[in-house]
Protein backbone atom coordinates (compact mmCIF):
# COMPACT_ATOMS: atom_id res chain seq x y z
CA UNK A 1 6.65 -37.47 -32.67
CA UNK A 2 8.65 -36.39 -29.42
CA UNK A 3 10.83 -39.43 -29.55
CA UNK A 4 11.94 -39.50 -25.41
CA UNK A 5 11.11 -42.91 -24.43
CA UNK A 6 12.47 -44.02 -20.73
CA UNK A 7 15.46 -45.24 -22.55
CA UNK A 8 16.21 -41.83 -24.06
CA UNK A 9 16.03 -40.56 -20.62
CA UNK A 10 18.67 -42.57 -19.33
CA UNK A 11 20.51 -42.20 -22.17
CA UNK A 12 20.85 -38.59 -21.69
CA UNK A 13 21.45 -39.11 -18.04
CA UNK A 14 24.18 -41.22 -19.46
CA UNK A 15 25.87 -39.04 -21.71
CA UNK A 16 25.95 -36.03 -19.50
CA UNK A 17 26.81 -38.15 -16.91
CA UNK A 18 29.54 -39.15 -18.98
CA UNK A 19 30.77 -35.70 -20.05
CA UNK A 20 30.92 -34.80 -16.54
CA UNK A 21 33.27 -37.27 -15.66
CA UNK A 22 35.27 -38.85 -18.31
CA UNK A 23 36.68 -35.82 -20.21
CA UNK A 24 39.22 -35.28 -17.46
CA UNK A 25 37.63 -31.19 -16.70
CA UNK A 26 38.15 -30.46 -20.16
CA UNK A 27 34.85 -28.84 -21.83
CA UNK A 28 32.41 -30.42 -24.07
CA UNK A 29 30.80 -29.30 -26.59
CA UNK A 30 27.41 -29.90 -26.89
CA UNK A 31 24.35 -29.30 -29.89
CA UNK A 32 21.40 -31.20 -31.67
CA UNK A 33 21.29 -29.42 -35.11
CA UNK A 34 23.39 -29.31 -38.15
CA UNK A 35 22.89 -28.68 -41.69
CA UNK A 36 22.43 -32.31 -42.35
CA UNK A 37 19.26 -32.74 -40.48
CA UNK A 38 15.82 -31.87 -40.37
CA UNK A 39 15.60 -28.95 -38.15
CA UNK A 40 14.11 -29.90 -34.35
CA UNK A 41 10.46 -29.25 -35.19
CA UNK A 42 10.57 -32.27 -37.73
CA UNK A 43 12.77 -34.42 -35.83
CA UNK A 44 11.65 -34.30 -32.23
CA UNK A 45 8.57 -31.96 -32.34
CA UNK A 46 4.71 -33.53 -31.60
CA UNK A 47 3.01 -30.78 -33.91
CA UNK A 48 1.12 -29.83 -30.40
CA UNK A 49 3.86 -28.52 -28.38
CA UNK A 50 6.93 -27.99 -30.48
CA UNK A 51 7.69 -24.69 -28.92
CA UNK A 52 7.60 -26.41 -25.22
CA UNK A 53 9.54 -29.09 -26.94
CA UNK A 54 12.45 -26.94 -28.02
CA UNK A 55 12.58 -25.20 -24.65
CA UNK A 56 13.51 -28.21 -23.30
CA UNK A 57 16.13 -29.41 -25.80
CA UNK A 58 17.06 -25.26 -25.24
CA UNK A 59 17.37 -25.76 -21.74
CA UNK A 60 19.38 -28.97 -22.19
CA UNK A 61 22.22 -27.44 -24.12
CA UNK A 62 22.68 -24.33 -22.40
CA UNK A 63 22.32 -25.49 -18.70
CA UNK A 64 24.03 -28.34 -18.64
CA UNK A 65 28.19 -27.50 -18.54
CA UNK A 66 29.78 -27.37 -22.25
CA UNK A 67 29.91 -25.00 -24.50
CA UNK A 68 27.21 -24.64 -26.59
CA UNK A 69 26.73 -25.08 -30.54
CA UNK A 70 22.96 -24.30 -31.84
CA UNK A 71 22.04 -23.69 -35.88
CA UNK A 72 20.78 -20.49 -36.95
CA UNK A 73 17.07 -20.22 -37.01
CA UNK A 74 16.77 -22.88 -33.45
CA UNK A 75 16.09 -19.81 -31.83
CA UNK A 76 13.38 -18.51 -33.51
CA UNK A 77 11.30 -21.99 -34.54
CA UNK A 78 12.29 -22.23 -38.07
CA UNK A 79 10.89 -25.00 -39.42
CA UNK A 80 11.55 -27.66 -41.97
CA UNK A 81 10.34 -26.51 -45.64
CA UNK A 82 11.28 -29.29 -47.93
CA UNK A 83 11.04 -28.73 -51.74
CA UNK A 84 7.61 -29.88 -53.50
CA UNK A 85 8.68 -30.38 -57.25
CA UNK A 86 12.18 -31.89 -58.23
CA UNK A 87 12.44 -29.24 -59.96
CA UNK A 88 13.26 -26.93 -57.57
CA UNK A 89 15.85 -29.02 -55.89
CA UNK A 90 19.50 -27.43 -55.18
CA UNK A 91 20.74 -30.64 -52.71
CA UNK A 92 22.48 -32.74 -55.24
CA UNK A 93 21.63 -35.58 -53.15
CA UNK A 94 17.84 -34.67 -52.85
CA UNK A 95 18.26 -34.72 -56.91
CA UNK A 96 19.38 -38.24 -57.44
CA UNK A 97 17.78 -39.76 -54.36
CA UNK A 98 14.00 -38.09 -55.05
CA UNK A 99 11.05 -38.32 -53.74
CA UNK A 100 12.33 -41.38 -51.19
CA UNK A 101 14.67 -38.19 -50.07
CA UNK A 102 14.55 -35.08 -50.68
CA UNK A 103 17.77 -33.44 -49.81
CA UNK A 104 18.89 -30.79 -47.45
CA UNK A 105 17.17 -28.01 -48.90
CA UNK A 106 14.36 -27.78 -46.19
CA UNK A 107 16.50 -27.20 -43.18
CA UNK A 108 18.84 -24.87 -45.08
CA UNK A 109 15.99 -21.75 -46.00
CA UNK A 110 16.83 -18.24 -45.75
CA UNK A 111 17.33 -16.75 -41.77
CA UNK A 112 14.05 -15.34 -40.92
CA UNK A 113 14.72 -11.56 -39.86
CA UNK A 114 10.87 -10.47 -40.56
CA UNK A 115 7.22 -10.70 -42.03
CA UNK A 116 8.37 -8.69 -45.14
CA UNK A 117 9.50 -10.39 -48.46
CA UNK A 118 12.46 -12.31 -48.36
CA UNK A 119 11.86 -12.43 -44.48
CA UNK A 120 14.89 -9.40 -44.71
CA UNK A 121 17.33 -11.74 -45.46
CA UNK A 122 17.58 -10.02 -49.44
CA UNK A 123 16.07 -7.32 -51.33
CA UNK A 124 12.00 -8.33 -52.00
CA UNK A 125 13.41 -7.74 -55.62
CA UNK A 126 15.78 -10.49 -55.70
CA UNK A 127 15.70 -14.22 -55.38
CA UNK A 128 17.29 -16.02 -52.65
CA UNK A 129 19.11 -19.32 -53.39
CA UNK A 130 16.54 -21.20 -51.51
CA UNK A 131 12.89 -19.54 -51.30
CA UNK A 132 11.47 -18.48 -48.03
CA UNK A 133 9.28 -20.65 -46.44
CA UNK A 134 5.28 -19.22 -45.62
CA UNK A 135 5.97 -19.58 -41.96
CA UNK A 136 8.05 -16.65 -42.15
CA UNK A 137 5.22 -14.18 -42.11
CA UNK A 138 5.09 -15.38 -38.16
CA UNK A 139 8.13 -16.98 -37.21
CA UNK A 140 10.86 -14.65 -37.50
CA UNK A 141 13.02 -12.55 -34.83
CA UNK A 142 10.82 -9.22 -35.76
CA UNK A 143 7.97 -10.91 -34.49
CA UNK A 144 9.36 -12.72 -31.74
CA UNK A 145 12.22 -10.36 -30.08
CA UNK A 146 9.49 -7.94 -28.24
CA UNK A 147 7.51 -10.93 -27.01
CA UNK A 148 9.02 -11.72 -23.48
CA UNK A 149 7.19 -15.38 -23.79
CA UNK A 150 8.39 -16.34 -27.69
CA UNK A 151 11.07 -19.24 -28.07
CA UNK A 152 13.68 -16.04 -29.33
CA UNK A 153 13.37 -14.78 -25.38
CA UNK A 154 13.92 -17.93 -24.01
CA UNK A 155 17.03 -18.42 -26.03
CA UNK A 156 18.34 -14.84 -24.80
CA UNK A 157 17.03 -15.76 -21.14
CA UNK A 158 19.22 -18.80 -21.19
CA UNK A 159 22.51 -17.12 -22.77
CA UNK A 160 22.01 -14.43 -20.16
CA UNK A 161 22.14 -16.65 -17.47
CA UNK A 162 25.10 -18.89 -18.72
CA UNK A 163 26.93 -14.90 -19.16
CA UNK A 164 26.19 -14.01 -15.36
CA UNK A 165 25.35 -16.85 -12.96
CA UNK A 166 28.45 -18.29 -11.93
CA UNK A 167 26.91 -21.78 -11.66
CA UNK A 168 24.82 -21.77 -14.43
CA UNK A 169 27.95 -21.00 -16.21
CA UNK A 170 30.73 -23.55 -15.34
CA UNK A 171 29.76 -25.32 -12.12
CA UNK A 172 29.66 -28.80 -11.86
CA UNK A 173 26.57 -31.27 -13.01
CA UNK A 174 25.19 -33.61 -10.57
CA UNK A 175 21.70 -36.08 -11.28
CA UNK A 176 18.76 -35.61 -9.30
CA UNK A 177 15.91 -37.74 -9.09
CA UNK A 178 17.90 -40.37 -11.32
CA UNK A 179 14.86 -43.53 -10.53
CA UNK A 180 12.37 -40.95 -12.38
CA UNK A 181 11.05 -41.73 -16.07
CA UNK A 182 9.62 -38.87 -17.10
CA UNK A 183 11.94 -36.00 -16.00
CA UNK A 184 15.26 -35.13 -16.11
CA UNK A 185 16.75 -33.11 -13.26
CA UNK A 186 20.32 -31.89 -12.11
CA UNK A 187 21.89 -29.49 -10.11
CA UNK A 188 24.77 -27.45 -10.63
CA UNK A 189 27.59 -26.37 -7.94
CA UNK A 190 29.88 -23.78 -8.29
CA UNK A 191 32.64 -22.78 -5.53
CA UNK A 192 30.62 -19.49 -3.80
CA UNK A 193 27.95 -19.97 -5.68
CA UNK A 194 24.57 -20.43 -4.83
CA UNK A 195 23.21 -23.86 -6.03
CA UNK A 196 21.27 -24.27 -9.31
CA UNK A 197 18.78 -26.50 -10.04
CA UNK A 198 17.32 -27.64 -13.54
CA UNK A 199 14.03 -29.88 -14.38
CA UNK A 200 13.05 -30.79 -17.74
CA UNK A 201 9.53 -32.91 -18.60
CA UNK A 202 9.88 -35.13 -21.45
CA UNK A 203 6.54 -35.62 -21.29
CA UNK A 204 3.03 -34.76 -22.23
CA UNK A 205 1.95 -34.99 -19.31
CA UNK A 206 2.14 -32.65 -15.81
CA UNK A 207 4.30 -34.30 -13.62
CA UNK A 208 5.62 -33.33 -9.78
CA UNK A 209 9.25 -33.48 -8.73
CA UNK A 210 11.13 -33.70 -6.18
CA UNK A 211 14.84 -31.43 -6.19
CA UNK A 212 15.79 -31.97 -2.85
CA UNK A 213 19.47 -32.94 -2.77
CA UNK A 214 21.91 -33.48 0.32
CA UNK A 215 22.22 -30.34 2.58
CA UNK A 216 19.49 -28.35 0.34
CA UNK A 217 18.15 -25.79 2.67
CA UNK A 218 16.45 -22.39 2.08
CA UNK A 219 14.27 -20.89 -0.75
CA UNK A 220 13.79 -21.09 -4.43
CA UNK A 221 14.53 -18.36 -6.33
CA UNK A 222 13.00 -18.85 -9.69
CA UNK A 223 15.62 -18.11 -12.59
CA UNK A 224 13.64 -19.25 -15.46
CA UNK A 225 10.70 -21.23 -15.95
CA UNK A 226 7.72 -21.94 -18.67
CA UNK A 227 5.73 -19.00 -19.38
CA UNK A 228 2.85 -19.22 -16.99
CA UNK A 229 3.78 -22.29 -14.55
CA UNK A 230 3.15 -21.77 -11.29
CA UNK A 231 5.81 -20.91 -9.00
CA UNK A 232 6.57 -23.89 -6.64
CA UNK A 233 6.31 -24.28 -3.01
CA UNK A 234 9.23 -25.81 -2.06
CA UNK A 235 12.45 -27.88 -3.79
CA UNK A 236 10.02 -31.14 -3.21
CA UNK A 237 7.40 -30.24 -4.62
CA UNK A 238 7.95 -28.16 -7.99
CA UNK A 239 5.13 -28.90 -10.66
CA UNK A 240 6.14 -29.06 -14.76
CA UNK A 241 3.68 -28.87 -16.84
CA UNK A 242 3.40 -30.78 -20.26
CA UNK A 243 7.13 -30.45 -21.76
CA UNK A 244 7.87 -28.16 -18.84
CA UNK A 245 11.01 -26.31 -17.23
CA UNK A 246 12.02 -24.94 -14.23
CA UNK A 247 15.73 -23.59 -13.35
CA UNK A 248 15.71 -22.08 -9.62
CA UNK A 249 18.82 -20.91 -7.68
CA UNK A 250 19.18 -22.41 -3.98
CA UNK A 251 19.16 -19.33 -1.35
């Protein structure tokens, strides 16, 4: 399950609190995936609303300021396929540690290009180190790159916007709404820039937040959001729904 409890929260108000100010202006680097681990779905998703669940972790990386690491395969969904038999083990540390673990083998599958066999990534007639996991015949970039509300356009929505809005790109982070439990918000401030803002729901549950911030004045120009969440009324009063996002500019 999602594993955000309040303590999380702060904890990632913390860190990127943290990387703000402690790295003297120098540029972190930030990512949750490796080829060690379980990919996201396993190890933060709630089998309900893993797709919400990465845009948030999505939206975390890429709009906070750092450069940004993510593992082939995030931006699609891949998931987790780990080997059934010991037999068909390749980790050598799945093979002397089976069943208790199982290896590395299930976040390490073949990049998922499309529905056809061997999801592109080799000829149907060979046979790839790793097989292909089922999910492929769904969750690949064929599938997902003409669908303007799949995880894949999200992913190019947010490098888009790290490309071309200036402070989206390198402006500063500042905590909003830091007493709050359930969401994580910030704003970021670029010289000339118009203001950004950014609101994340850890949560299951629809929650209401307020972005206001010292001097905030004007309208909300929505830069990204979740597919089909309404558009708010104002910087008090902008609505999430369960494992929500919103990202506005400040005109």
């Amino acid at each position: 399950l999602f594993p955000y409890t309040t303590l999380f929260r702060s904890t990632f108000r913390t860190r990127l609190t943290e990387a703000e100010t402690q790295l003297n202006g120098n540029t972190p680097l930030l990512l949750f995936d490796n080829h060690d681990n379980p990919r996201m779905d396993m190890r933060y998703g709630d089998g309900v609303h893993d797709t919400d669940i990465q845009r948030v972790l999505s939206t975390v990386l890429f709009a906070s300021r750092g450069a940004v690491q993510f593992y082939y395969g995030d931006e699609i969904g891949m998931k987790t396929t780990p080997p059934a038999r010991k037999e068909d083990v390749k980790d050598p540390v799945g093979q002397l540690f089976w069943p208790f673990f199982k290896g590395r083998d299930g976040e390490r599958t073949p990049m998922q290009w499309d529905g056809s066999a061997n999801a592109g990534f080799t000829p149907a007639s060979a046979t790839p180190w790793l097989p292909v996991p089922p999910t492929a015949a769904t969750v690949n970039v064929q599938a997902e790159k003409n669908d303007s509300n799949s995880l894949f356009a999200w992913y190019q929505a947010l490098i888009r916007l790290k490309k071309t809005n200036p402070a989206f790109a390198s402006g500063e982070d500042t905590m909003l709404d830091t007493t709050n439990t359930q969401v994580l918000s910030w704003l970021r401030q670029a010289p000339g820039a118009p203001t950004v803002v950014v609101s994340v729901n850890f949560t299951a549950e629809p929650q209401t937040v307020n972005l206001s911030f010292p001097g905030s004045v004007g309208k909300l120009k929505t830069l990204l959001e979740t597919p089909s969440a309404a558009e708010p009324d104002s910087l008090g009063q902008v609505q999430l729904g369960p494992f929500g996002v919103y990202i506005g500019e400040v005109q």
